[in-house]
Structure formats: C-alpha cells, structure tokens
PDB file of N, CA and C in Angstrom:
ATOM      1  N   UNK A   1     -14.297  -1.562 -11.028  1.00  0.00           N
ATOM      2  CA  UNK A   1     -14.355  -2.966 -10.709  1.00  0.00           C
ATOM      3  C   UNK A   1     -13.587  -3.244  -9.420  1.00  0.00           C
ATOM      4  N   UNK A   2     -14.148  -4.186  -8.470  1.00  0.00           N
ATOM      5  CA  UNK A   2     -13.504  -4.561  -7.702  1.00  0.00           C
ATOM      6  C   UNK A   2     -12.100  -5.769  -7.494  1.00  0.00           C
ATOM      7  N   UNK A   3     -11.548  -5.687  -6.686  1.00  0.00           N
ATOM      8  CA  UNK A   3     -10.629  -7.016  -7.046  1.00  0.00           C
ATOM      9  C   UNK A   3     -11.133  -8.455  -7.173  1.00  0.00           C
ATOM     10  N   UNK A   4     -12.443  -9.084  -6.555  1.00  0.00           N
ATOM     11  CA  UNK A   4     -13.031  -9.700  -6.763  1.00  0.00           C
ATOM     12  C   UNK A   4     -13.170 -10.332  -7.955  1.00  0.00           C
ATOM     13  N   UNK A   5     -13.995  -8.858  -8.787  1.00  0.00           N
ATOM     14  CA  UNK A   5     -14.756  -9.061 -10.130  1.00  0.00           C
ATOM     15  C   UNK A   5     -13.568  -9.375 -11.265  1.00  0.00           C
ATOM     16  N   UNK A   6     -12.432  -8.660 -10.945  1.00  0.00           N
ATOM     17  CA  UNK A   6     -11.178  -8.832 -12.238  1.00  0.00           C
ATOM     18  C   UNK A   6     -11.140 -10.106 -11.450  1.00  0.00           C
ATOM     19  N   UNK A   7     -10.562 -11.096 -10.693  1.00  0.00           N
ATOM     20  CA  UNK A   7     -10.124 -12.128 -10.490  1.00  0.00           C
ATOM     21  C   UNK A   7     -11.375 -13.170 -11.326  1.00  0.00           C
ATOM     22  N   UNK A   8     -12.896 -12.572 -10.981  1.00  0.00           N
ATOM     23  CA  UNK A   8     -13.642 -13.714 -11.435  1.00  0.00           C
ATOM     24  C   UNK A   8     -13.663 -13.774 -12.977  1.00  0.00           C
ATOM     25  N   UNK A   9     -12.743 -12.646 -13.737  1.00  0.00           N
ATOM     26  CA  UNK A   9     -13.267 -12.790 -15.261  1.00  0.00           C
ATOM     27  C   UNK A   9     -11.677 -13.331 -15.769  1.00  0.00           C
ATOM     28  N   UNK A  10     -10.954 -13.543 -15.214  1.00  0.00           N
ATOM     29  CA  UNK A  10      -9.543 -14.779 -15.366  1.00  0.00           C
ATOM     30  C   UNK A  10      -9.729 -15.820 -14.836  1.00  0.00           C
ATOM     31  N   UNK A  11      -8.762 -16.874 -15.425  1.00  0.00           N
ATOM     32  CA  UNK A  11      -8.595 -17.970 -15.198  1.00  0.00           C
ATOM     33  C   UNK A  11      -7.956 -18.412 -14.132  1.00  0.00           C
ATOM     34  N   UNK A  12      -7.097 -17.568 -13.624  1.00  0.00           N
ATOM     35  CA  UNK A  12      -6.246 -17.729 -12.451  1.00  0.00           C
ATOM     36  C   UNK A  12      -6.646 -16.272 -11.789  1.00  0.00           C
ATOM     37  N   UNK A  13      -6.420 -16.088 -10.573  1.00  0.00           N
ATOM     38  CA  UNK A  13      -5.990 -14.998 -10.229  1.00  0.00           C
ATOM     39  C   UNK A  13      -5.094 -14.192 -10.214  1.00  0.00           C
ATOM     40  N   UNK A  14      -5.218 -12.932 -10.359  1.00  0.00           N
ATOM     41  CA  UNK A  14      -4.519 -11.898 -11.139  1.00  0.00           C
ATOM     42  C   UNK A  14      -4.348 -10.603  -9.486  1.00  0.00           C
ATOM     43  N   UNK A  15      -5.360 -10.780  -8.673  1.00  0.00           N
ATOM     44  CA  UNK A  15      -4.946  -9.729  -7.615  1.00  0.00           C
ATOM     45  C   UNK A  15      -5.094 -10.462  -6.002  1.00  0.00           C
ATOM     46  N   UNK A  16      -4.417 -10.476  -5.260  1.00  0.00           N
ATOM     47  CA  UNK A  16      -4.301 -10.920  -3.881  1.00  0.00           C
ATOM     48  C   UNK A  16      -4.312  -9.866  -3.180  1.00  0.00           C
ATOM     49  N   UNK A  17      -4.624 -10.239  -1.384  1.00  0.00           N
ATOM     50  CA  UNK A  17      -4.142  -9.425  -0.819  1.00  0.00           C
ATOM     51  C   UNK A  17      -2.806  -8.578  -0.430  1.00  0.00           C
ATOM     52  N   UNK A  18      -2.777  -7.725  -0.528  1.00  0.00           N
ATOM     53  CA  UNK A  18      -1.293  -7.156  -0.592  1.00  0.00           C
ATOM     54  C   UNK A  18      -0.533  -7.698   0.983  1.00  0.00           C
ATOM     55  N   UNK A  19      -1.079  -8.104   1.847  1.00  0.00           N
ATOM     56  CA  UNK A  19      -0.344  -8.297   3.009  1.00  0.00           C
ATOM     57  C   UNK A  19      -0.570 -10.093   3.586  1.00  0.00           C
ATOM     58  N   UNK A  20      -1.598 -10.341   3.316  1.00  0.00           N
ATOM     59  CA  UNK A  20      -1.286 -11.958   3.627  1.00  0.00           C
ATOM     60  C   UNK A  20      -1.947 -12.913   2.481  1.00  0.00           C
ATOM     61  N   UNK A  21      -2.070 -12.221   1.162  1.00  0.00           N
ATOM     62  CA  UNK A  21      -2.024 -13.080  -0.163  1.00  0.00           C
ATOM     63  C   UNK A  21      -3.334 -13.897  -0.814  1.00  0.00           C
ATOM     64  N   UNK A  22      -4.616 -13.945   0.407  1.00  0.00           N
ATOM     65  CA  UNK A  22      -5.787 -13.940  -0.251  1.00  0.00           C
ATOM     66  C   UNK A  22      -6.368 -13.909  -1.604  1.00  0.00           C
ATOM     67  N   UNK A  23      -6.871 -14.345  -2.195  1.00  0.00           N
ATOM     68  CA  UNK A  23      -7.568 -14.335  -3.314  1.00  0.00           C
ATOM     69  C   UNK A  23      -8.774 -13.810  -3.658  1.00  0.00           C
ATOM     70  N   UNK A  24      -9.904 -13.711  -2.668  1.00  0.00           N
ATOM     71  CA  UNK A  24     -10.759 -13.866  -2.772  1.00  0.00           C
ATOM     72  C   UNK A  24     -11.541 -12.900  -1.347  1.00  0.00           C
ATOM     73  N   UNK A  25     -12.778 -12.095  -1.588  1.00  0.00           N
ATOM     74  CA  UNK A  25     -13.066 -11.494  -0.241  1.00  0.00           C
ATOM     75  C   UNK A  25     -12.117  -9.845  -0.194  1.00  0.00           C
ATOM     76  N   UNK A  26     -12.068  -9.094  -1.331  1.00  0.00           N
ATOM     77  CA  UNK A  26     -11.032  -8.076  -1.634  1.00  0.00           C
ATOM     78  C   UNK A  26     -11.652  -7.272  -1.748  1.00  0.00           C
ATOM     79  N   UNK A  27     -10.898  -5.860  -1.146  1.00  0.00           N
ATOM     80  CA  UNK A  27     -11.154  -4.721  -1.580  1.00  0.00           C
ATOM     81  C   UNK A  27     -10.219  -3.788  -2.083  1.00  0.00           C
ATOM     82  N   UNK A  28     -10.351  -2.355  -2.114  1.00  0.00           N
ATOM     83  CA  UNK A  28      -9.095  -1.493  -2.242  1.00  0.00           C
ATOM     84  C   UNK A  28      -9.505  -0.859  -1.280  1.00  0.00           C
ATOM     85  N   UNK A  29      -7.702  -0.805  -0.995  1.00  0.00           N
ATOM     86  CA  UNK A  29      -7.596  -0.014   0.068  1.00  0.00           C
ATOM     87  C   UNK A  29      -7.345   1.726  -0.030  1.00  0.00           C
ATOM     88  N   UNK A  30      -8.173   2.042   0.643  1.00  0.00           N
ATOM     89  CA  UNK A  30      -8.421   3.367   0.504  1.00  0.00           C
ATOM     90  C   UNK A  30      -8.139   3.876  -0.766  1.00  0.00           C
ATOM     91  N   UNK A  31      -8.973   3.298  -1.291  1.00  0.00           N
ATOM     92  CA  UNK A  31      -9.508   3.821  -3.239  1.00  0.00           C
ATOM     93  C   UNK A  31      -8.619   3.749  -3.859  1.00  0.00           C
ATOM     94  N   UNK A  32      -7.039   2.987  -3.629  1.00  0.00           N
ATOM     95  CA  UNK A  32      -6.327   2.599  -4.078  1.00  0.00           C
ATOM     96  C   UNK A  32      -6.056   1.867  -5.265  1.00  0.00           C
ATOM     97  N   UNK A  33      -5.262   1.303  -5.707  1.00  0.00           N
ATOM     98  CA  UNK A  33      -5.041   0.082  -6.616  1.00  0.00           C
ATOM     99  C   UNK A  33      -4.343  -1.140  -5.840  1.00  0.00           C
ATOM    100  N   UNK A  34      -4.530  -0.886  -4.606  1.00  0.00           N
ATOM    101  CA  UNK A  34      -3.799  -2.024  -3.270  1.00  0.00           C
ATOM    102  C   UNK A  34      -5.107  -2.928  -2.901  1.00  0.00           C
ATOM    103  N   UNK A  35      -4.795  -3.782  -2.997  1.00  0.00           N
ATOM    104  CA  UNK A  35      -5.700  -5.221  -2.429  1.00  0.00           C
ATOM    105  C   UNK A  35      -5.936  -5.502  -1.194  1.00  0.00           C
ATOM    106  N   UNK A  36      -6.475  -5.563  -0.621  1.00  0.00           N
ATOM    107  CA  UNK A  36      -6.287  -6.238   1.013  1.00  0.00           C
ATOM    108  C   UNK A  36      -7.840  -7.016   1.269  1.00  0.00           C
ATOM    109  N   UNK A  37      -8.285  -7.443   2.536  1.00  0.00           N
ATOM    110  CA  UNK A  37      -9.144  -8.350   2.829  1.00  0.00           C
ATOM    111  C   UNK A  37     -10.528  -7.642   3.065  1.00  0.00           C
ATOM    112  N   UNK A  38     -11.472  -7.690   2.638  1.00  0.00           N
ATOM    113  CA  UNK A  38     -12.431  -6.755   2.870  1.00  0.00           C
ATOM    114  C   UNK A  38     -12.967  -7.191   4.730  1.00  0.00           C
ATOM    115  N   UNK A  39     -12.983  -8.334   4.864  1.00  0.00           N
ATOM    116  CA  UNK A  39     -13.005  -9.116   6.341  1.00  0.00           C
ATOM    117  C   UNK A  39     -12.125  -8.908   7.547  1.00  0.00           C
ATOM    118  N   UNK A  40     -10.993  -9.131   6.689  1.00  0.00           N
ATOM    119  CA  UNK A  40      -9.786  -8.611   8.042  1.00  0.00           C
ATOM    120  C   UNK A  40      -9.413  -7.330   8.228  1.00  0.00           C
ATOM    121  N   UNK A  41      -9.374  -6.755   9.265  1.00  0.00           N
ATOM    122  CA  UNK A  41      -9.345  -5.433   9.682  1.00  0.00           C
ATOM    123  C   UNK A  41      -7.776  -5.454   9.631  1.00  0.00           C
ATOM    124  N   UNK A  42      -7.240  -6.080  10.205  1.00  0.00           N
ATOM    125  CA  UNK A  42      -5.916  -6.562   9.910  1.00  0.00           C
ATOM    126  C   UNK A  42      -4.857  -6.127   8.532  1.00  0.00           C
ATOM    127  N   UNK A  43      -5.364  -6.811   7.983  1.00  0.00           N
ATOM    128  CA  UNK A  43      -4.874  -6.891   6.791  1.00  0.00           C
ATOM    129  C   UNK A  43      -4.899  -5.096   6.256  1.00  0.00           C
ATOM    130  N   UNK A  44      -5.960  -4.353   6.309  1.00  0.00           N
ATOM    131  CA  UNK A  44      -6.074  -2.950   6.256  1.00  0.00           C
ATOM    132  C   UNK A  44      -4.847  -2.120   7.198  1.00  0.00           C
ATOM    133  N   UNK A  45      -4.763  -2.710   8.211  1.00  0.00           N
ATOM    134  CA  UNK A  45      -4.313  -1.808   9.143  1.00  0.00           C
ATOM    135  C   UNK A  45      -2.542  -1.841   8.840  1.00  0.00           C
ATOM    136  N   UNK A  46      -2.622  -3.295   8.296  1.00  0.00           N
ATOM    137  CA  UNK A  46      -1.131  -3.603   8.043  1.00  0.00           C
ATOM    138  C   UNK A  46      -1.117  -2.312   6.744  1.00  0.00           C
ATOM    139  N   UNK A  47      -1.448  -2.545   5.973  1.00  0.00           N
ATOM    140  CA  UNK A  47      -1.392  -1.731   4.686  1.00  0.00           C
ATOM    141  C   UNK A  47      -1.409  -0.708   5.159  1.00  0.00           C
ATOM    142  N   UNK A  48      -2.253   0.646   6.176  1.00  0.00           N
ATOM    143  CA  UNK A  48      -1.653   1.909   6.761  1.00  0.00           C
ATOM    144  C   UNK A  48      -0.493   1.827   7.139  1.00  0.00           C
ATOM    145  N   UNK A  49      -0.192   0.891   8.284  1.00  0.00           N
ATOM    146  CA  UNK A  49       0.948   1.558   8.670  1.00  0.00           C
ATOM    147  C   UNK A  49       2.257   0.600   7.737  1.00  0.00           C
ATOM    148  N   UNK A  50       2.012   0.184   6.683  1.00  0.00           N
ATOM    149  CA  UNK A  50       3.408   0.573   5.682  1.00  0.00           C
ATOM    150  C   UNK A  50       3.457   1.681   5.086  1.00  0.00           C
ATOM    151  N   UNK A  51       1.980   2.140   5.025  1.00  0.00           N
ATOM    152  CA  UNK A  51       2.403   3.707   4.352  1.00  0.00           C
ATOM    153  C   UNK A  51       2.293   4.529   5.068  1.00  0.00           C
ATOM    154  N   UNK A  52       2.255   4.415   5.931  1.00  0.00           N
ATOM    155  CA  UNK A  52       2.803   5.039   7.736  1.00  0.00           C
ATOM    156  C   UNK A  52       3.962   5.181   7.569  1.00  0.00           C
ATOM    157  N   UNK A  53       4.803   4.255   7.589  1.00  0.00           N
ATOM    158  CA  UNK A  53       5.980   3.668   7.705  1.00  0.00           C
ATOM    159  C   UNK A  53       7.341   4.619   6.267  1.00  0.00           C
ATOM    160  N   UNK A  54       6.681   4.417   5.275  1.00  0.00           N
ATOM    161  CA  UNK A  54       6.954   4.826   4.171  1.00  0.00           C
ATOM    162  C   UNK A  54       6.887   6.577   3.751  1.00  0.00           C
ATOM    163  N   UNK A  55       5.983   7.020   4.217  1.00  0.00           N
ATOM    164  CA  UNK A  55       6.478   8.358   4.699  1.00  0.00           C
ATOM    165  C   UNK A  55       6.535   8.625   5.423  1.00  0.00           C
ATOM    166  N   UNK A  56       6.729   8.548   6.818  1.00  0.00           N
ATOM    167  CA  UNK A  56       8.165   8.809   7.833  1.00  0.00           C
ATOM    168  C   UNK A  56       9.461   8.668   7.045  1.00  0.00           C
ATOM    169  N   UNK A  57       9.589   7.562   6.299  1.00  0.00           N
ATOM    170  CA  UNK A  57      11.111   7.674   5.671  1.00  0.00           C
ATOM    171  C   UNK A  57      11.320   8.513   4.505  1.00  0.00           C
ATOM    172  N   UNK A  58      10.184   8.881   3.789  1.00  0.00           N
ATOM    173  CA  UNK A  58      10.610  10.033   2.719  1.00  0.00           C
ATOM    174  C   UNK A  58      10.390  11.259   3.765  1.00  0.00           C
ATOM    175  N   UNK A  59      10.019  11.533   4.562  1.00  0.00           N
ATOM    176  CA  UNK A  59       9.986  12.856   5.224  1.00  0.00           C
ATOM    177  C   UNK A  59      11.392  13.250   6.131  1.00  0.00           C
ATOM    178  N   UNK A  60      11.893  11.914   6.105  1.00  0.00           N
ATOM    179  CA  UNK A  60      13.366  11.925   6.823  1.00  0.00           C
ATOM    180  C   UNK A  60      14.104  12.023   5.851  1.00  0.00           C
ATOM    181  N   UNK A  61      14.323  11.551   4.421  1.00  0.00           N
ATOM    182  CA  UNK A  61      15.318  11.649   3.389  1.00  0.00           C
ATOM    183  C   UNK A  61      15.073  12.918   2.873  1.00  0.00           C
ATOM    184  N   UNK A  62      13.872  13.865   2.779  1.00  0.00           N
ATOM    185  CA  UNK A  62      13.391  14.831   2.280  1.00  0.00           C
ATOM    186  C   UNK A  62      14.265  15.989   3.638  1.00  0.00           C
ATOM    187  N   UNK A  63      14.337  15.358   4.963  1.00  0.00           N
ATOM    188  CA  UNK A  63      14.975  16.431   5.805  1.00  0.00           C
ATOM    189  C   UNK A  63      16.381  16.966   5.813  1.00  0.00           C
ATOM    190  N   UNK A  64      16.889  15.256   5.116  1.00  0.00           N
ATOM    191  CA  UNK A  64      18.364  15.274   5.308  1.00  0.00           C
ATOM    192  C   UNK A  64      18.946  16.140   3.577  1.00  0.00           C
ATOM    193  N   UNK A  65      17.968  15.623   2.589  1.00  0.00           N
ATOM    194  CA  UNK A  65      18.375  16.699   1.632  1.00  0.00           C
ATOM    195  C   UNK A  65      18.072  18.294   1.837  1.00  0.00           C
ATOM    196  N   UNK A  66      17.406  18.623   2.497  1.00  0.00           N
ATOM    197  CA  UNK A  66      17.479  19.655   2.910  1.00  0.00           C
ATOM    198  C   UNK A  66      18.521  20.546   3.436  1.00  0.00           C
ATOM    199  N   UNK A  67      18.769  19.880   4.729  1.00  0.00           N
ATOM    200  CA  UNK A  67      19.868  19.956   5.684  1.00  0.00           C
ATOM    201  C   UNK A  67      21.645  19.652   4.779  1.00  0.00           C
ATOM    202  N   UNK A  68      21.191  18.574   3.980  1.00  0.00           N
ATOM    203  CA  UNK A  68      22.904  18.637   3.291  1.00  0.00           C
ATOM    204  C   UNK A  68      23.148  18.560   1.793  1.00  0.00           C
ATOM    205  N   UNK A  69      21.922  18.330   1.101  1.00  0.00           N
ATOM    206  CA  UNK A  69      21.995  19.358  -0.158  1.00  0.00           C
ATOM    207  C   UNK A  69      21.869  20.756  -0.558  1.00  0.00           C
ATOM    208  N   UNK A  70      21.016  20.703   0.548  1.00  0.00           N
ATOM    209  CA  UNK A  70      20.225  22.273  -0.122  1.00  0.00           C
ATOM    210  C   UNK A  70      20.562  23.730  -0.035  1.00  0.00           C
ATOM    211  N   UNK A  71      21.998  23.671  -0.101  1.00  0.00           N
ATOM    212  CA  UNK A  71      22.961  24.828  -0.215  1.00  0.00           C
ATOM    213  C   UNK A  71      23.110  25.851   0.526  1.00  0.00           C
ATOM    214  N   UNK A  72      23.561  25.181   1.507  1.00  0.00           N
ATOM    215  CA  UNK A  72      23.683  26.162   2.797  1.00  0.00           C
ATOM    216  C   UNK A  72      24.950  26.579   2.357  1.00  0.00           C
ATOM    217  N   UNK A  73      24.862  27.696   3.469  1.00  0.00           N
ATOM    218  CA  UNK A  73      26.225  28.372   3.579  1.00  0.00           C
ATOM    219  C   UNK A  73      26.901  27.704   3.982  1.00  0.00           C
ATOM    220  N   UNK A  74      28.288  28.136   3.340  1.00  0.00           N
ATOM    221  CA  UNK A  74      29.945  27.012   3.851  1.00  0.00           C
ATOM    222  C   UNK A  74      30.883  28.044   4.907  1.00  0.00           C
TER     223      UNK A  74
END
C-alpha cells in the first residue's frame, strides 16, 4: 500500500511527508517506510541527503571506535 491509500482508509491522517509534512500526493522513498512528495523532487532529495548526512556520521563514529576502542597497542 501506498501512503496515500493508508491515509485514505483513516479518519485523519496517519502518514505525511517526512520533510515538509504533506498529506496527500505520497510516496516511499526509496522502498522505504519514509514518506515524502511524489511531486516534489525536493522533498526526495532532502530525504537523501539526511541519509547522506547520517552515514557520514556513523562512518566517522565507526572510525573513531576503531582508532580508540579497538585495542591497540599501549
């Protein structure tokens, strides 16, 4: 089901866009369970680069445990 179709079988809406809150006009993003605008390209692109964004920072916390957990020699 699309986000659309669950919103049309409630009374209220139940899924928005994940980045500027839409109701209506939804898809998932990249086969996700994330909402965004099926219209705005925008709204997609925002949603990459948070998970752009989001691993760059586990690939940096993943470096630093490396580097100062991961049992180097003393």
């Amino acid at each position: 089901m699309t986000p659309d179709q669950i919103n049309a079988g409630r009374s209220k809406p139940v899924w928005r866009c994940n980045t500027c809150g839409a109701t209506s006009g939804l898809k998932w993003w990249n086969g996700l369970s994330v909402a965004v605008c099926r219209d705005n390209p925008q709204c997609g692109a925002a949603e990459s680069q948070k998970f752009a964004d989001a691993m760059a920072e586990q690939e940096a916390q993943d470096a630093y445990a490396a580097e100062w957990l991961g049992g180097g020699s003393c």
